[in-house]
Protein backbone atom coordinates (compact mmCIF):
# COMPACT_ATOMS: atom_id res chain seq x y z
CA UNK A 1 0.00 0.00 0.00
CA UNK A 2 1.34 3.55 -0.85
CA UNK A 3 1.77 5.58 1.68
CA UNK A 4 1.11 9.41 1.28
CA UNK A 5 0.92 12.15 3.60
CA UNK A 6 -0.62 15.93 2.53
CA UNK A 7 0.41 19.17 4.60
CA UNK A 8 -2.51 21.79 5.39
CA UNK A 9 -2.59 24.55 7.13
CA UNK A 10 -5.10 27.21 8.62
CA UNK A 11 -7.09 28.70 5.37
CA UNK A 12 -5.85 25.64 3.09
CA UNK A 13 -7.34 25.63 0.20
CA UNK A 14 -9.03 22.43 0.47
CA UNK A 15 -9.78 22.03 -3.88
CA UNK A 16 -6.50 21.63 -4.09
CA UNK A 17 -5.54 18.08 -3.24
CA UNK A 18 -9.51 16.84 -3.11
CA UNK A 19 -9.53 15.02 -5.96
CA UNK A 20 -5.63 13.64 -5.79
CA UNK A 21 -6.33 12.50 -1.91
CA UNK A 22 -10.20 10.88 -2.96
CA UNK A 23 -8.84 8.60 -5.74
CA UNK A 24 -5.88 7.92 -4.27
CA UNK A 25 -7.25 6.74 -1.58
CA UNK A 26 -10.30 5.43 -2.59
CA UNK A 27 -9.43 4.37 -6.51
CA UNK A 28 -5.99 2.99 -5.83
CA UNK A 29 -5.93 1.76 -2.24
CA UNK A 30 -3.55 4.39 -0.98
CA UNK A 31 -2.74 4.83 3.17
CA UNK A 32 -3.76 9.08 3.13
CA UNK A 33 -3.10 10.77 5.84
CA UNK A 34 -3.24 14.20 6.65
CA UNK A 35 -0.97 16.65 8.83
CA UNK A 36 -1.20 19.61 10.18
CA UNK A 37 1.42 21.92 12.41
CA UNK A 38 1.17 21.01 16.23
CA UNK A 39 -1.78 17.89 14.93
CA UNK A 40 -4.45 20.83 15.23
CA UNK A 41 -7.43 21.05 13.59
CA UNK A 42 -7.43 23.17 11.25
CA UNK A 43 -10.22 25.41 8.64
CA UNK A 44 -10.11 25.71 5.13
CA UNK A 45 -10.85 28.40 2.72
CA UNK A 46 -14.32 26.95 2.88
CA UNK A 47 -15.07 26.56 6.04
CA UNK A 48 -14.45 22.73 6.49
CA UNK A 49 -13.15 22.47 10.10
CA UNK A 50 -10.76 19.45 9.54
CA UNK A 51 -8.95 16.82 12.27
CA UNK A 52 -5.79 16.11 10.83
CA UNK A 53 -4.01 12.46 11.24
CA UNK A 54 -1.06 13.47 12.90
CA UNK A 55 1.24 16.95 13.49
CA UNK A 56 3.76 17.51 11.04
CA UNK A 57 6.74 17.81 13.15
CA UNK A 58 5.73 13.91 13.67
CA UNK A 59 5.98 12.79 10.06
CA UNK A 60 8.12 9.74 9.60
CA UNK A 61 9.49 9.61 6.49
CA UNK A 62 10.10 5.60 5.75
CA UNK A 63 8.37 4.30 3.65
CA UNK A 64 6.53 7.46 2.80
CA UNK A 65 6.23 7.29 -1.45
CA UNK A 66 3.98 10.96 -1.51
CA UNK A 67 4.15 13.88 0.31
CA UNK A 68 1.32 17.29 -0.92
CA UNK A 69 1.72 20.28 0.18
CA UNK A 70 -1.66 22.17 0.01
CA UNK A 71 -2.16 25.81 -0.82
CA UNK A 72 -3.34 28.06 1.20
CA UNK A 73 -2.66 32.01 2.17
CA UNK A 74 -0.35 31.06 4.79
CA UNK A 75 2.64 30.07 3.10
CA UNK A 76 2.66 34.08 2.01
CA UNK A 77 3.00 34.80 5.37
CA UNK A 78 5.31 35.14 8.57
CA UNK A 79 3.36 32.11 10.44
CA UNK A 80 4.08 29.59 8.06
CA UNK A 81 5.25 26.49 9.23
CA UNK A 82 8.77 26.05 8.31
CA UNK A 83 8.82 22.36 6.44
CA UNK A 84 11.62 23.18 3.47
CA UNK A 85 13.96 20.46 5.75
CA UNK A 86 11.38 18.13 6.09
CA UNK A 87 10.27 18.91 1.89
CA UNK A 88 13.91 18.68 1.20
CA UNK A 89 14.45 15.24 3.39
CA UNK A 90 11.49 13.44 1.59
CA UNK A 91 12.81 14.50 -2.24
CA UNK A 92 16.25 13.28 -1.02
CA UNK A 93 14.86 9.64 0.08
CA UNK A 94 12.80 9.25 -3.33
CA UNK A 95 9.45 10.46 -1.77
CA UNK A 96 7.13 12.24 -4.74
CA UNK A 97 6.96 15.86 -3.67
CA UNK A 98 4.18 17.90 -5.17
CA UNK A 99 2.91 21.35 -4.32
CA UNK A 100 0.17 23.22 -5.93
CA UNK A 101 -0.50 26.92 -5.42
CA UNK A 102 1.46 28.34 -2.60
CA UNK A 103 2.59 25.49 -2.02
CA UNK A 104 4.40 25.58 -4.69
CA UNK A 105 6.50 28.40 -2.49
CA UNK A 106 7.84 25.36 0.00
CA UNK A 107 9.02 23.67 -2.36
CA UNK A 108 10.99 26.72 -3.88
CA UNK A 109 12.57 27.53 -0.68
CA UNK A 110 13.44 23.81 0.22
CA UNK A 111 15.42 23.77 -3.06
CA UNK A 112 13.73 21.02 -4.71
CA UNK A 113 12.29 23.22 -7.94
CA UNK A 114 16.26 24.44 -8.44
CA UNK A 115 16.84 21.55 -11.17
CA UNK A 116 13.45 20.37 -12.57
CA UNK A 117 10.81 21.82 -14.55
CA UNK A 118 8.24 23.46 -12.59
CA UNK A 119 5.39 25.85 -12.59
CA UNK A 120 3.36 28.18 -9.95
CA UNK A 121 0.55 30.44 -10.34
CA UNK A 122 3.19 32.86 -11.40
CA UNK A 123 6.82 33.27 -11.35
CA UNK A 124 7.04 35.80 -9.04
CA UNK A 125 5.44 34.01 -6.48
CA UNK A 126 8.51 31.56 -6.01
CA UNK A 127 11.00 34.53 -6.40
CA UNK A 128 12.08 33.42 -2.95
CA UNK A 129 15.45 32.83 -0.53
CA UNK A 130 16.85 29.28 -1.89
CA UNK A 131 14.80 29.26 -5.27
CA UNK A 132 17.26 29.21 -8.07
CA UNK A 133 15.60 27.70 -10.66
CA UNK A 134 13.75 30.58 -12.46
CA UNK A 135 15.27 28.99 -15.93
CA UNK A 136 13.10 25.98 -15.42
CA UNK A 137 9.81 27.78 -14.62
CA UNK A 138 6.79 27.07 -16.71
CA UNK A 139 4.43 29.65 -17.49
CA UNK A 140 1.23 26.86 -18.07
CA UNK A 141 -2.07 26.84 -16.86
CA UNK A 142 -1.68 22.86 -15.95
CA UNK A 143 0.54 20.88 -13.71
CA UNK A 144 4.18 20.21 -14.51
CA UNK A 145 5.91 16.55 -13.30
CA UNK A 146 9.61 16.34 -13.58
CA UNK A 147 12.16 13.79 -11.66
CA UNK A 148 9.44 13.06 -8.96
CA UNK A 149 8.23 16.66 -8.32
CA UNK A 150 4.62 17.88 -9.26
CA UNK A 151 3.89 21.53 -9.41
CA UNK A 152 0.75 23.52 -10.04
CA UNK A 153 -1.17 26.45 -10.01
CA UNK A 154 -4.11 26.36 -7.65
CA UNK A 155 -6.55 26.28 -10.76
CA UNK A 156 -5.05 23.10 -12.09
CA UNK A 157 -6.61 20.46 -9.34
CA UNK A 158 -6.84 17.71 -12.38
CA UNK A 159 -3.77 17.72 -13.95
CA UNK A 160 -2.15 17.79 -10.96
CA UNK A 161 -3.89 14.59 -10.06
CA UNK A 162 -2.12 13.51 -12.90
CA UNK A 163 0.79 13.72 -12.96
CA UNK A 164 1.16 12.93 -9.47
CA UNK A 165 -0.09 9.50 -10.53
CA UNK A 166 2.34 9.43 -13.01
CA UNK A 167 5.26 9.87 -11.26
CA UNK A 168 3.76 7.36 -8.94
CA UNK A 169 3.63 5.17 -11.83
CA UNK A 170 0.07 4.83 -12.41
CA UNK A 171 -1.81 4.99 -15.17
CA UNK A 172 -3.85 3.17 -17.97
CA UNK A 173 -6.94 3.32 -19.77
CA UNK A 174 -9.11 3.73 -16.70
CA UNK A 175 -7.25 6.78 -15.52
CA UNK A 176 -7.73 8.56 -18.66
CA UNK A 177 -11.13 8.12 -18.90
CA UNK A 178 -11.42 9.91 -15.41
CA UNK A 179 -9.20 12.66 -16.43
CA UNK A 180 -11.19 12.78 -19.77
CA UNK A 181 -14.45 12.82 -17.87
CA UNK A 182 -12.82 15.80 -15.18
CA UNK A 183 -11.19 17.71 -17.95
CA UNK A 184 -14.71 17.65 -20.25
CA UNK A 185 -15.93 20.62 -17.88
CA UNK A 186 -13.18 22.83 -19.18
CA UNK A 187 -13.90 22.11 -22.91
CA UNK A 188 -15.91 24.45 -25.24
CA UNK A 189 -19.28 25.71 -23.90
């Protein structure tokens, strides 16, 4: 069973990882858990008060395949959570890393965007301290996988599904009717 573990935060945006965390865990049999600082409950952008699985200073990485790092207005701010080491620790061990949104900014300042292709909602939002890799930003509306790191604006909730599968190694015929069916909504009206 994979075993993946996604980050939120006070005012998460809880879109976000919804429909990566659902299938995952429902679809393909994945162990989700989700972690919050200090193992607080937390709200979302929405509302939703949610109970997280454990505090994220107690994330053990073995055998840890995924770890998501939500959006969320915090990461703009002084009181985010400082996780780059922890970010940085699971890249280095082979863990899938994938922000979307500002959390997309984590992963900038842990160093893990400074050699693969990547994308944000903008490039200036990862002009951060330990972000060098402004050469490989991608200006796309979608999600970007490279080397086991997935990257996405916070209006790309589907293809960031994606290619977090992907780099997980999953895929096939029934995953691409899914995405078909998700990505339909977007097509001409």
């Amino acid at each position: 069973m994979k075993r993946a573990i996604t980050i939120i935060t006070d005012n998460f945006s809880d879109w976000e990882t919804a429909l990566i965390n659902s299938s995952a865990r429902g679809y393909y049999g994945f162990d989700v858990s989700f972690a919050a600082p200090g193992g607080k409950p937390v709200i979302s952008s929405s509302g939703l008060m949610v109970t997280p699985h454990l505090a994220v200073e107690a994330i053990q990485l073995e055998r840890l395949e995924l770890l998501i790092v939500c959006g969320g207005t915090i990461w703009q701010t002084p009181q985010a959570p400082n996780i780059t080491g922890l970010v940085a620790a699971a890249r280095a061990q082979g863990a899938v890393v994938a922000g979307i949104c500002d959390g997309t900014r984590v992963l900038a300042q842990a160093g893990v965007l400074n050699r693969v292709r990547h994308t944000s909602n903008s490039a200036a939002n990862l002009a951060l301290p330990g972000y060098a890799g402004a050469s490989l930003y991608q200006d796309v509306p979608h999600a970007v996988g490279d080397q086991g790191v997935v990257t996405a604006p916070g209006t790309a909730p589907v293809s960031f599904m994606a290619e977090i599968l992907a780099a997980l190694g999953i895929g096939g015929a029934d995953l691409d009717a899914y995405l078909v069916q998700h990505a339909a909504e977007h097509g001409g009206r």
